[in-house]
Protein backbone atom coordinates (compact mmCIF):
# COMPACT_ATOMS: atom_id res chain seq x y z
CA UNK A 1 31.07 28.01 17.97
CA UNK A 2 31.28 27.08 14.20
CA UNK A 3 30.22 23.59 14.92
CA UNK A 4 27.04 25.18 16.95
CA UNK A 5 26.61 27.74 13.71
CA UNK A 6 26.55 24.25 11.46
CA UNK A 7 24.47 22.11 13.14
CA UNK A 8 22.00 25.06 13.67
CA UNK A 9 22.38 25.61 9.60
CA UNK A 10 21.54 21.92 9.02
CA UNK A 11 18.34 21.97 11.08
CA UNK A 12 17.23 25.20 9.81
CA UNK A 13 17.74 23.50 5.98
CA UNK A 14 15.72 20.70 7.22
CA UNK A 15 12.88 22.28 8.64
CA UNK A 16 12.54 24.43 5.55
CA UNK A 17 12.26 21.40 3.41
CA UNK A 18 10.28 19.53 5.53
CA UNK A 19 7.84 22.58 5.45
CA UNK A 20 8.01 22.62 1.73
CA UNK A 21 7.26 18.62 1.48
CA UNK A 22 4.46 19.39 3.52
CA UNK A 23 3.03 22.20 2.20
CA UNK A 24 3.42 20.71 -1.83
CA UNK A 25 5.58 23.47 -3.66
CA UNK A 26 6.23 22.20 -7.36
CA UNK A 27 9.87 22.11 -7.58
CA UNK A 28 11.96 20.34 -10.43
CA UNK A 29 12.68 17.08 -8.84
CA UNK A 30 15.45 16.37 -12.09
CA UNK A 31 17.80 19.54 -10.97
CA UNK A 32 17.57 20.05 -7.04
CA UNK A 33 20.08 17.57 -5.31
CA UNK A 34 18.61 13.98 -4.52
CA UNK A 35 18.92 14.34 -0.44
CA UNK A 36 16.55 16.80 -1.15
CA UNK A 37 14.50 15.67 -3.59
CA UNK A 38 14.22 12.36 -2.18
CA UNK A 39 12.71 14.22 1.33
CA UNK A 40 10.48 16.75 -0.79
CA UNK A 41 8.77 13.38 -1.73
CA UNK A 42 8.94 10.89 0.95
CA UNK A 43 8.12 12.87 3.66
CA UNK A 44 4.59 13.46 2.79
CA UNK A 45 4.76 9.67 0.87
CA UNK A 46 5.15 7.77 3.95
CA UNK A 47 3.19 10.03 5.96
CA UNK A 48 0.46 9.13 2.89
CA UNK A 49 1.20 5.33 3.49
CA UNK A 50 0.92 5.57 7.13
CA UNK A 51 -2.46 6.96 7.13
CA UNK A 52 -3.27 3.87 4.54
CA UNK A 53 -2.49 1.33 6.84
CA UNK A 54 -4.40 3.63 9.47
CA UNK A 55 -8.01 1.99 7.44
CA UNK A 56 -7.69 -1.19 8.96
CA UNK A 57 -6.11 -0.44 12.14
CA UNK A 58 -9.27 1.71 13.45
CA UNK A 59 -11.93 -0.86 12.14
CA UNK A 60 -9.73 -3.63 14.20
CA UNK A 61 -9.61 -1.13 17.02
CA UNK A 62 -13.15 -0.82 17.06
CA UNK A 63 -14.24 -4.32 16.06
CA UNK A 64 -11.77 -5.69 18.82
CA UNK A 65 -13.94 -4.26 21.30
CA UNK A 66 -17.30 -5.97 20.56
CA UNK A 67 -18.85 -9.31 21.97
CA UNK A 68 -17.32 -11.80 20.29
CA UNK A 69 -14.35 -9.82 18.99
CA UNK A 70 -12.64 -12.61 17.41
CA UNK A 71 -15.31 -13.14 14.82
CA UNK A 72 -15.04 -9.52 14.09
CA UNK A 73 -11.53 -9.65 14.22
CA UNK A 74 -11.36 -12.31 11.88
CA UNK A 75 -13.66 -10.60 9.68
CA UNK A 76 -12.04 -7.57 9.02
CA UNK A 77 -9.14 -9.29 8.30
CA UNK A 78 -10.17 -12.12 5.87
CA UNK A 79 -11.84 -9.41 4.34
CA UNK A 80 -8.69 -7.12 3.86
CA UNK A 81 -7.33 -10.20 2.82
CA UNK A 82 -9.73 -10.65 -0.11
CA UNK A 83 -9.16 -6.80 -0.37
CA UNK A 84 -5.37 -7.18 -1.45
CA UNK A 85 -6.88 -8.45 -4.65
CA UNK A 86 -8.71 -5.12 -5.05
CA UNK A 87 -5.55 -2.88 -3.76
CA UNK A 88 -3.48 -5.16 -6.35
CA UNK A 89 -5.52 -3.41 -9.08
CA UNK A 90 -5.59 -0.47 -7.86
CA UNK A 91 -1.67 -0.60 -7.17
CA UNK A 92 -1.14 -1.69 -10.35
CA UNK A 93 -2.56 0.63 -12.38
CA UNK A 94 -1.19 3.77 -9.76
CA UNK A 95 2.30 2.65 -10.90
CA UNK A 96 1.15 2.51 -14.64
CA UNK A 97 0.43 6.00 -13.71
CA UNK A 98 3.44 7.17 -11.55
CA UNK A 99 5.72 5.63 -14.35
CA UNK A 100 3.80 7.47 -17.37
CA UNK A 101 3.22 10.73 -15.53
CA UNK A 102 6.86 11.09 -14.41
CA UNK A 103 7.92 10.19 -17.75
CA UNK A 104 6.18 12.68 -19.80
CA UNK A 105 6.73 15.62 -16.50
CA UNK A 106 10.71 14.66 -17.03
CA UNK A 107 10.24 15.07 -20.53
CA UNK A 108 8.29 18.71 -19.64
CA UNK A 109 5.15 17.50 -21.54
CA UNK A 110 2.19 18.09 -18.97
CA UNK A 111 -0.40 18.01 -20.91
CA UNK A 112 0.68 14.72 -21.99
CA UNK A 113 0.88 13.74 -18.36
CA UNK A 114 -2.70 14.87 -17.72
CA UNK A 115 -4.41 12.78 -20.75
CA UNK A 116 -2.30 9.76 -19.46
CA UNK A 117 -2.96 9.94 -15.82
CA UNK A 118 -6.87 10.73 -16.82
CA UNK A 119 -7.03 7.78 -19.60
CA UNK A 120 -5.51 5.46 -16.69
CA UNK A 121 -9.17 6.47 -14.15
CA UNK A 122 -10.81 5.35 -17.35
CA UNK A 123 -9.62 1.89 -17.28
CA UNK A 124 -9.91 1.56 -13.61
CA UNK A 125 -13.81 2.47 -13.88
CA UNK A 126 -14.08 -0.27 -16.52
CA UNK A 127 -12.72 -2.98 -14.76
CA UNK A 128 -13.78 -2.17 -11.04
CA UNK A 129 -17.54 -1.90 -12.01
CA UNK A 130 -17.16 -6.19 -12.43
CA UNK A 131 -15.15 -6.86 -9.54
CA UNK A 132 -18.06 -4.79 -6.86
CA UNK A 133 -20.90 -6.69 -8.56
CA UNK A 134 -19.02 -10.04 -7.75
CA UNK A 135 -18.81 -8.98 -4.05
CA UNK A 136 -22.07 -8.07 -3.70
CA UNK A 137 -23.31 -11.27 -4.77
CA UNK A 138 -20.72 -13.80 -3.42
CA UNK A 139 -20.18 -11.93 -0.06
CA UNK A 140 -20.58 -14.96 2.15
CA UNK A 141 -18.73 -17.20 0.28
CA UNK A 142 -15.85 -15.63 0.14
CA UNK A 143 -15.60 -15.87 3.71
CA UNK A 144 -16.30 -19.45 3.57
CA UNK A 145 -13.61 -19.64 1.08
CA UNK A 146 -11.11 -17.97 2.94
CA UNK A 147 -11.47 -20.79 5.87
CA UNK A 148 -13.86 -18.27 8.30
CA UNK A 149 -16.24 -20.19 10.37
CA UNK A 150 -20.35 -19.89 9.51
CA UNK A 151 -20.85 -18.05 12.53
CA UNK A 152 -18.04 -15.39 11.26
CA UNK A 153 -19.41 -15.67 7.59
CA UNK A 154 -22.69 -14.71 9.05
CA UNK A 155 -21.88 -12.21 11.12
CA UNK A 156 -19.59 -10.41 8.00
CA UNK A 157 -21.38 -10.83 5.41
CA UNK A 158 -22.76 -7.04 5.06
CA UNK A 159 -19.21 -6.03 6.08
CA UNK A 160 -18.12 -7.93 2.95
CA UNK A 161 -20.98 -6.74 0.90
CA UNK A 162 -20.28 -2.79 1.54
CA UNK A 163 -16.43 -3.23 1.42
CA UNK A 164 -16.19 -4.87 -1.62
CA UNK A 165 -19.24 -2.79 -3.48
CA UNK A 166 -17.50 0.44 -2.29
CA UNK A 167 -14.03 -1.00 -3.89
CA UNK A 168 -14.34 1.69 -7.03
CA UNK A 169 -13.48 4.24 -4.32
CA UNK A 170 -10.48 1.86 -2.74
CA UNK A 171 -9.39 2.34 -6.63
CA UNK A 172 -9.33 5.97 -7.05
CA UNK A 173 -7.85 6.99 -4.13
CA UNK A 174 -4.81 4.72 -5.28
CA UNK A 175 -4.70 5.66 -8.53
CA UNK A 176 -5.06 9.26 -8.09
CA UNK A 177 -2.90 9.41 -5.74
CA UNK A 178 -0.20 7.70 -8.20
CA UNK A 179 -1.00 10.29 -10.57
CA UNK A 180 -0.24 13.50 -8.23
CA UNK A 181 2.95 11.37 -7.28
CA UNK A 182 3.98 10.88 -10.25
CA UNK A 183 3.71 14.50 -11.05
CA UNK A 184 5.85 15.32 -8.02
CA UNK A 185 3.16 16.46 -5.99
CA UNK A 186 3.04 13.88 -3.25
CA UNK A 187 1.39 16.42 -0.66
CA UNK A 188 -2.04 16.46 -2.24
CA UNK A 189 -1.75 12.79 -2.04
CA UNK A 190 -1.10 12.75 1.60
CA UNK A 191 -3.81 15.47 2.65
CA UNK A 192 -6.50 12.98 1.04
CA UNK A 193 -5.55 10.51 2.76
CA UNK A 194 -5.23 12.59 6.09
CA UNK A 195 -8.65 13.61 5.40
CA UNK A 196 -10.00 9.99 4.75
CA UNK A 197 -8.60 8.87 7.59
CA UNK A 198 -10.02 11.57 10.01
CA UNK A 199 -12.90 11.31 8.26
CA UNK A 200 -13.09 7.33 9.22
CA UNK A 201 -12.19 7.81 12.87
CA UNK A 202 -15.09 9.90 13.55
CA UNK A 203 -17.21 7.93 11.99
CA UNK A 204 -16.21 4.69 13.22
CA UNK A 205 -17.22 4.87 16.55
CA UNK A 206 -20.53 6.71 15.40
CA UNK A 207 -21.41 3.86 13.26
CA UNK A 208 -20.23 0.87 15.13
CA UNK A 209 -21.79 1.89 18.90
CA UNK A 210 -24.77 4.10 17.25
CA UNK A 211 -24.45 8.26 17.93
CA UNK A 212 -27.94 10.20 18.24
CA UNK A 213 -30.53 9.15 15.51
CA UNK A 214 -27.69 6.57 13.82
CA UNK A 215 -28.06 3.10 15.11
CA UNK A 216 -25.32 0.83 16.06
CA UNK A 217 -24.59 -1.22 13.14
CA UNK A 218 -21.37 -3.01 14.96
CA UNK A 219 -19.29 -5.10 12.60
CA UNK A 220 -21.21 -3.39 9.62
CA UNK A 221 -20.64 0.38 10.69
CA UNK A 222 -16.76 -0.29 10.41
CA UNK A 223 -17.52 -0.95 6.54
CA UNK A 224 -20.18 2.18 6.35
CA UNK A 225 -17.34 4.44 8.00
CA UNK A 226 -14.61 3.30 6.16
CA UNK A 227 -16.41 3.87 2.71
CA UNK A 228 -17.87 7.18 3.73
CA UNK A 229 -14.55 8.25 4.76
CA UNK A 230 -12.61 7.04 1.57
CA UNK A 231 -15.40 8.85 -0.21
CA UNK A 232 -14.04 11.86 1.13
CA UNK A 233 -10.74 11.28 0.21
CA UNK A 234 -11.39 10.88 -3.18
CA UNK A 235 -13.41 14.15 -3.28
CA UNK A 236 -10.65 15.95 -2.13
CA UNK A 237 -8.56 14.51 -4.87
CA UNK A 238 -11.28 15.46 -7.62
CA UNK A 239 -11.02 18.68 -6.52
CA UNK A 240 -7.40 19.04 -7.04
CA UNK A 241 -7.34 17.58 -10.31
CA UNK A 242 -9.90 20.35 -11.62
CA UNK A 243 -9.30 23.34 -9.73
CA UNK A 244 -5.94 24.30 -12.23
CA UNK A 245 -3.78 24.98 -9.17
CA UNK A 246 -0.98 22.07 -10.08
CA UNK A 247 0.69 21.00 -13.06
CA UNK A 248 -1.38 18.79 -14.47
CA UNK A 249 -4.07 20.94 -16.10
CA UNK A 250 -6.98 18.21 -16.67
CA UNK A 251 -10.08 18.86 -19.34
CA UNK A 252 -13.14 17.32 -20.05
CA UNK A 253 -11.51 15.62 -23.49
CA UNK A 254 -8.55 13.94 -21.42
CA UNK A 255 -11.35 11.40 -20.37
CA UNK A 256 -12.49 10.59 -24.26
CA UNK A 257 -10.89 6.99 -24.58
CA UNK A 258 -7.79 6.78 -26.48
CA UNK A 259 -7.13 3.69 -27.49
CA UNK A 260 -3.60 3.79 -28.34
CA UNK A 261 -2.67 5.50 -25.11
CA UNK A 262 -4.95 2.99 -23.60
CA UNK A 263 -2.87 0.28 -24.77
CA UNK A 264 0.59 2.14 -23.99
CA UNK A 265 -1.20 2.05 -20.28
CA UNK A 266 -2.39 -1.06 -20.04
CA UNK A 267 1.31 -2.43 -21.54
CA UNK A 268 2.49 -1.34 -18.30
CA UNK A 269 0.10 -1.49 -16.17
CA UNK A 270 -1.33 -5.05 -16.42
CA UNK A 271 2.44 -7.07 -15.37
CA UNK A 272 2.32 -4.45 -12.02
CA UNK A 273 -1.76 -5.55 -11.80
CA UNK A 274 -0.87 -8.89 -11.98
CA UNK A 275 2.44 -8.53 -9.94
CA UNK A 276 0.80 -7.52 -7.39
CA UNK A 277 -2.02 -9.93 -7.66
CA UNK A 278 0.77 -12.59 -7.68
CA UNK A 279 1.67 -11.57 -4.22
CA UNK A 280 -2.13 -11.01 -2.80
CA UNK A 281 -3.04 -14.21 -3.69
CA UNK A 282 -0.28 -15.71 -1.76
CA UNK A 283 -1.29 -14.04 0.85
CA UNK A 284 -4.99 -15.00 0.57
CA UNK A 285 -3.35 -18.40 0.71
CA UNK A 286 -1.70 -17.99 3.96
CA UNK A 287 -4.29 -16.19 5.77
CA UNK A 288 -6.61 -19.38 4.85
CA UNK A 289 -3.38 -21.82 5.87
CA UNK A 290 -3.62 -19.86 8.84
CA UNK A 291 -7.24 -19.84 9.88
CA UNK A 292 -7.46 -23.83 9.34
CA UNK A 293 -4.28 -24.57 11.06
CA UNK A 294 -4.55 -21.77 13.77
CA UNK A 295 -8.48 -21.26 14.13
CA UNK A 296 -10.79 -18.72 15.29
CA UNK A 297 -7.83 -17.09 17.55
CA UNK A 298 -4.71 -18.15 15.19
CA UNK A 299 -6.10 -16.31 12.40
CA UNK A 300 -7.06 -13.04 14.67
CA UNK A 301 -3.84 -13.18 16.05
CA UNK A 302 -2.38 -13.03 12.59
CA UNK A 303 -4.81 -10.80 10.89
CA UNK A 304 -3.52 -8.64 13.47
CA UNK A 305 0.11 -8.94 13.33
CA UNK A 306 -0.54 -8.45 9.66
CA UNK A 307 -1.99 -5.21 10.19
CA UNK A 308 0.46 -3.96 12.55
CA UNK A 309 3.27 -4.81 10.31
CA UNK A 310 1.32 -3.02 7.25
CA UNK A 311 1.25 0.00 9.37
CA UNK A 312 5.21 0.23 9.75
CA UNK A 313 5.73 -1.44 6.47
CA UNK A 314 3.67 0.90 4.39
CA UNK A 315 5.31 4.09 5.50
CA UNK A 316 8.53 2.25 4.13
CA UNK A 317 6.75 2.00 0.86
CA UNK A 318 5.82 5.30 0.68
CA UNK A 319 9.95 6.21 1.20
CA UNK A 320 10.68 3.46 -1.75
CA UNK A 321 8.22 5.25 -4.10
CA UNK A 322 9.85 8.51 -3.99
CA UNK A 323 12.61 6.25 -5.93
CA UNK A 324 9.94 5.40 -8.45
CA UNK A 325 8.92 9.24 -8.98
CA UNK A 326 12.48 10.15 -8.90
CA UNK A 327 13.67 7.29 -11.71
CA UNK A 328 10.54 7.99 -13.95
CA UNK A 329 11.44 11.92 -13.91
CA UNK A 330 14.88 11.45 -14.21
CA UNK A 331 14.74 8.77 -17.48
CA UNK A 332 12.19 11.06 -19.29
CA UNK A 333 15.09 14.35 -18.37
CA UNK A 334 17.51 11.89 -19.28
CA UNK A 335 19.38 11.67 -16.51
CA UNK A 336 20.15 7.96 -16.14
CA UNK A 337 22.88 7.93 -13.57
CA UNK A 338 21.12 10.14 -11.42
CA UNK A 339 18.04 7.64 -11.31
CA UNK A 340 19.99 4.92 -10.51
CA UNK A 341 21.91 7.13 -7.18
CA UNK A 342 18.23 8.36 -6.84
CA UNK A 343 17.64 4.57 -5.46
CA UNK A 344 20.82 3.70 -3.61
CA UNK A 345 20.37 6.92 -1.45
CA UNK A 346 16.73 6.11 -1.35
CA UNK A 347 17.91 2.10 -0.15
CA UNK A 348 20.17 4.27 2.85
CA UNK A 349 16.68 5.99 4.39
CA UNK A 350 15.15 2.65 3.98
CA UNK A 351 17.68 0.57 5.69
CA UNK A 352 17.48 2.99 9.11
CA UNK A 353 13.88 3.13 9.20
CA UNK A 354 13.29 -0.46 8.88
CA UNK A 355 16.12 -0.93 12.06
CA UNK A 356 14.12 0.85 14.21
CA UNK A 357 10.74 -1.10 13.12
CA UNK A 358 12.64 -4.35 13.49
CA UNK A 359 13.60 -3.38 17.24
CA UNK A 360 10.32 -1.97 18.21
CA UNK A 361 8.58 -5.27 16.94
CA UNK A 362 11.19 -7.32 19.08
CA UNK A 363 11.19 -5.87 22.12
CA UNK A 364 7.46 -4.23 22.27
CA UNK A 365 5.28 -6.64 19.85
CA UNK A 366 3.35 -7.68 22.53
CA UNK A 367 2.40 -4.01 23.88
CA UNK A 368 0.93 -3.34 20.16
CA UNK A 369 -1.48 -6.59 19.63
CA UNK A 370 -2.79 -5.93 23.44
CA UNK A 371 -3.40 -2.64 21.88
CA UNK A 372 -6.12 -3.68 19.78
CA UNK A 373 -7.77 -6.88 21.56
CA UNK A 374 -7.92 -8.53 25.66
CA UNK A 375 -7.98 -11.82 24.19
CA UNK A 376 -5.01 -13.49 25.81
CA UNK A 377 -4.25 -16.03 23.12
CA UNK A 378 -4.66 -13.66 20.39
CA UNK A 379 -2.19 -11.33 21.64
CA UNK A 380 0.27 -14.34 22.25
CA UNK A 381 0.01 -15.68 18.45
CA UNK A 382 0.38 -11.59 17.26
CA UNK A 383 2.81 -11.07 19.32
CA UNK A 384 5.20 -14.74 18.12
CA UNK A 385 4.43 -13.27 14.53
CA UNK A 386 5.79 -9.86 14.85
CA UNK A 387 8.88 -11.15 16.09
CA UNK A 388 9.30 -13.82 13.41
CA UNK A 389 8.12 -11.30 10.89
CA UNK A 390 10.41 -8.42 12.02
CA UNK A 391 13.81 -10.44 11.44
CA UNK A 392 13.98 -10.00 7.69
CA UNK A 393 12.45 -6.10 7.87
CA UNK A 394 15.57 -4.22 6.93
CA UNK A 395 16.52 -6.55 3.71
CA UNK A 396 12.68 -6.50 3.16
CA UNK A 397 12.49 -3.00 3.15
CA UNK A 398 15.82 -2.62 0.72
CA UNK A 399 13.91 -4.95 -2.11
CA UNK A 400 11.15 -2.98 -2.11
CA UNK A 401 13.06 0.54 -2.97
CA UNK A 402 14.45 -2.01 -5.64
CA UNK A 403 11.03 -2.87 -6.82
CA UNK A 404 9.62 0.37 -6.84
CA UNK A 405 12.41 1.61 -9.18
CA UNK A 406 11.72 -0.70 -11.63
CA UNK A 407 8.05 -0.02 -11.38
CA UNK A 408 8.78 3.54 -11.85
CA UNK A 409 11.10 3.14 -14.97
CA UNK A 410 8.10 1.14 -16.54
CA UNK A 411 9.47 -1.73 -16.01
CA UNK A 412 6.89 -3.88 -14.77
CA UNK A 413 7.83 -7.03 -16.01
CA UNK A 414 10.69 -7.71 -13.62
CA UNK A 415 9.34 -7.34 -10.26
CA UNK A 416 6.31 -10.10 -12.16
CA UNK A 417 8.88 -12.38 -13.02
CA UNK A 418 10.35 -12.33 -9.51
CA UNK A 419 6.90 -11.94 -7.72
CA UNK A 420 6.24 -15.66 -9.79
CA UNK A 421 9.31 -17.02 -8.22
CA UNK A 422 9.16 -15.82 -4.70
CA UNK A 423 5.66 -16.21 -3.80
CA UNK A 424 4.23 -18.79 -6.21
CA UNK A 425 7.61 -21.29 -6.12
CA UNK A 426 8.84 -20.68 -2.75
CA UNK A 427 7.00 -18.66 0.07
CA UNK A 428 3.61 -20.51 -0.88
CA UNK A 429 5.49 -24.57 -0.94
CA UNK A 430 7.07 -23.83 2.04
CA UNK A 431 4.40 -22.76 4.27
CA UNK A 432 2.36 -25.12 3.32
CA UNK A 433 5.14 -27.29 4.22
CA UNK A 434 6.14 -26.26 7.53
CA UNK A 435 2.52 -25.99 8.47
CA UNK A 436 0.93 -29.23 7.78
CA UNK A 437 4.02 -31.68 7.18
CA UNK A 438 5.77 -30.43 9.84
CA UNK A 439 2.49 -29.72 11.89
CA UNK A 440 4.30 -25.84 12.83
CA UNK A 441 0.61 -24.16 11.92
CA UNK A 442 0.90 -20.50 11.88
CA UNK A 443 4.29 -20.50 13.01
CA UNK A 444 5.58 -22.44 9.81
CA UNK A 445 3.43 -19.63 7.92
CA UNK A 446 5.25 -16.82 9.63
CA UNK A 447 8.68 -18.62 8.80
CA UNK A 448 7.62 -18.92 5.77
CA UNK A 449 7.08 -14.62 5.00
CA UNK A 450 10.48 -13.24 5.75
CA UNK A 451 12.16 -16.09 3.79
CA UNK A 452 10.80 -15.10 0.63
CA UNK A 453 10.83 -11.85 1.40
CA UNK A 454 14.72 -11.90 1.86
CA UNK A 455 14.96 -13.81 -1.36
CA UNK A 456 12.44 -11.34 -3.51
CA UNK A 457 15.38 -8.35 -1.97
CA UNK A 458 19.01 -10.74 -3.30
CA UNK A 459 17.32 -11.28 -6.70
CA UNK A 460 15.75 -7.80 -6.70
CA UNK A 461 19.58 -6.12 -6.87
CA UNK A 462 20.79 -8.73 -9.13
CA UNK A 463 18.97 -7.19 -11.86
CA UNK A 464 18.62 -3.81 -10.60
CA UNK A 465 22.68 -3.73 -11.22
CA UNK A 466 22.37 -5.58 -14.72
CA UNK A 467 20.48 -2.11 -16.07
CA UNK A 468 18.05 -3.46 -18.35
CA UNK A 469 15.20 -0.58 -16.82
CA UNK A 470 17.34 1.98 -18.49
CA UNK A 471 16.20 1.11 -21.46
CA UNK A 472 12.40 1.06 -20.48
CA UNK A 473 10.24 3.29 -23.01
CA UNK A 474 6.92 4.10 -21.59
């Protein structure tokens, strides 16, 4: 009867908590106990990641259902591809953000943590406004680039054009969403992207097959929805910023440049920019190894196995950042050794979600890609890369709780340096490797990802235990 009365306790304690993750209570993350801090945040995180990884999933959904899916397919995936470069920036800067913003919240400064998290949209503005010009005029060639055929590059050109001239909004929903993490407040950041995401599934098939007085655009409507619908997102977040409700009370004056916090930002923010960018360009490198060893169908097949692996993968990544909100707090409280247990217990959650992703991929990997196209051959190549991809999942998903701790300390620089290392010197050599000297094609590729992947995790702990991100002033 006890043992009944327990249990029943336990689940009682966990629905409340899961209730309060959900519904965004500000609570100090630096006193409660970890268990539950870490679930205040990484329930609504990974639910926040999920519906990230949702973006491409319903444009492939939809695409994969016109005539001559596998230019479509290819399309929206070379594209994302190109896209990584974008996310990279916007990543970056969202951990500049998360890492400053916990800080100065552990240190119970938020007014500090407003002008920081509103100096870090200002640099994000700035730089994006270059990047969506570029895309706008070199649409077509960056499909060419990236190895797509000139029937593909014809057909997604527009796609291109919208996707990469909406990018500024790809931006702020990262980065603003970084900022309400870092603050603790990780439910605001999920209901944007909830609504985003809703926003894009209706739209999607509105704008793709053509609803009432909209015409079917096809390929192109999966851009027009998906922009519209990030729009959204981001309007949601606005709102929350201004409306006073939260603990970061923004004004008008927070978004007057400050140069010296500028350069406090972009000190951190520009090795996580470019340590990210270290890793999208390796994979722009083996989507295009890909689509000239695999073709047409070998790079569909991928682009989709990529995107079904982002969707289980990201939700992971949300879980590892409630370690880098959790770290960032607990430094600027100064609370060392409860950062560093914040991660280990973090790495435990990690390790059993990434199981059960590893044995769903194994056993129903083919199930999934049929999900999303009826081309035979493509479903055969997505379905060889899951499982190849899935056997290094639960180290994978380890490193990155490791990574996003030292992101969150403001450590930046490590993750680079071991970013250079694993992608650069190793993953990139020895795909290229296994797919043209050894004549593999994709398959050496997909080899190629959990390798380095597995090595980025071994060297990640190695200097996670030496304790240089203690030290970390941001």
């Amino acid at each position: 009867m006890s043992q009944s009365t327990k249990t029943q306790g336990k689940l009682s304690s966990f629905f409340e908590v899961l209730v309060q993750s959900l519904k965004g209570h500000e609570v100090d993350l630096t006193s409660i106990s970890i268990k539950r801090a870490i679930i205040l945040l990484a329930i609504p995180m990974m639910l926040e990641m999920a519906m990230e990884s949702v973006f491409a999933l319903v444009d492939l959904y939809f695409v994969g259902h016109l005539e001559n899916s596998s230019h479509a397919i290819q399309t929206v995936g070379l594209t994302e591809s190109v896209l990584t470069i974008i996310y990279s920036l916007a990543i970056g800067l969202s951990m500049a953000a998360t890492a400053v913003v916990a800080r100065r919240i552990g240190e119970k400064n938020p007014e500090a943590a407003a002008k920081a998290g509103m100096q870090t949209i200002v640099i994000a503005v700035a730089i994006n406004l270059l990047i969506s010009i570029l895309g706008l005029i070199y649409a077509r060639d960056i499909l060419l680039l990236m190895g797509a055929s000139i029937e593909t590059a014809n057909q997604g050109t527009a796609f291109v054009r919208i996707m990469m001239g909406g990018s500024i909004i790809i931006v702020l929903l990262f980065l603003i969403n970084g900022i309400f993490r870092g603050a603790g407040n990780a439910a605001i950041a999920m209901r944007s992207l909830w609504i985003a995401n809703i926003s894009n599934i209706i739209l999607c098939p509105i704008f793709i097959n053509g609803f009432g007085p909209v015409p079917a655009f096809g390929l192109t409507g999966a851009a027009i929805a998906t922009t519209i619908g990030r729009g959204i997102g981001v309007s949601y977040q606005v709102y929350n910023l201004f409306n006073g409700r939260n603990a970061l009370k923004i004004k008008i004056s927070h978004f007057i440049p400050d140069l010296e916090q500028i350069k406090a930002i972009v000190k951190v923010a520009a090795p996580a920019i470019f340590q990210f960018v270290i890793a999208s360009c390796s994979w722009v490198f083996l989507a295009e190894l890909v689509a000239t060893t695999g073709g047409d169908e070998g790079s569909a097949g991928y682009q989709t196995a990529l995107r079904l692996m982002m969707f289980f993968l990201l939700p992971a990544w949300g879980l590892s950042n409630a370690a880098a909100t959790l770290v960032g707090q607990n430094l600027g409280a100064g609370q060392i050794e409860r950062a560093e247990k914040s991660v280990f217990q973090t790495m435990k959650y990690t390790f059993v979600f990434m199981a059960v992703v590893s044995v769903l991929f194994l056993t129903c990997g083919h199930l999934f890609a049929a999900f999303f196209t009826a081309n035979e051959q493509v479903i055969m190549i997505a379905s060889k890369a899951l499982k190849i991809l899935s056997i290094g999942f639960v180290i994978y998903g380890m490193g990155m709780v490791l990574i996003s701790a030292f992101n969150g300390a403001g450590d930046t620089w490590t993750p680079t340096k071991i970013n250079v290392f694993a992608f650069w010197l190793f993953q990139i050599p020895l795909a290229y490797f296994l797919a043209k000297y050894l004549a593999m094609g994709p398959t050496g590729v997909f080899i190629a990802i959990p390798t380095a992947e597995v090595g980025i995790a071994i060297a990640a702990y190695l200097l996670f235990k030496k304790g240089k991100w203690k030290k970390t002033m941001v």
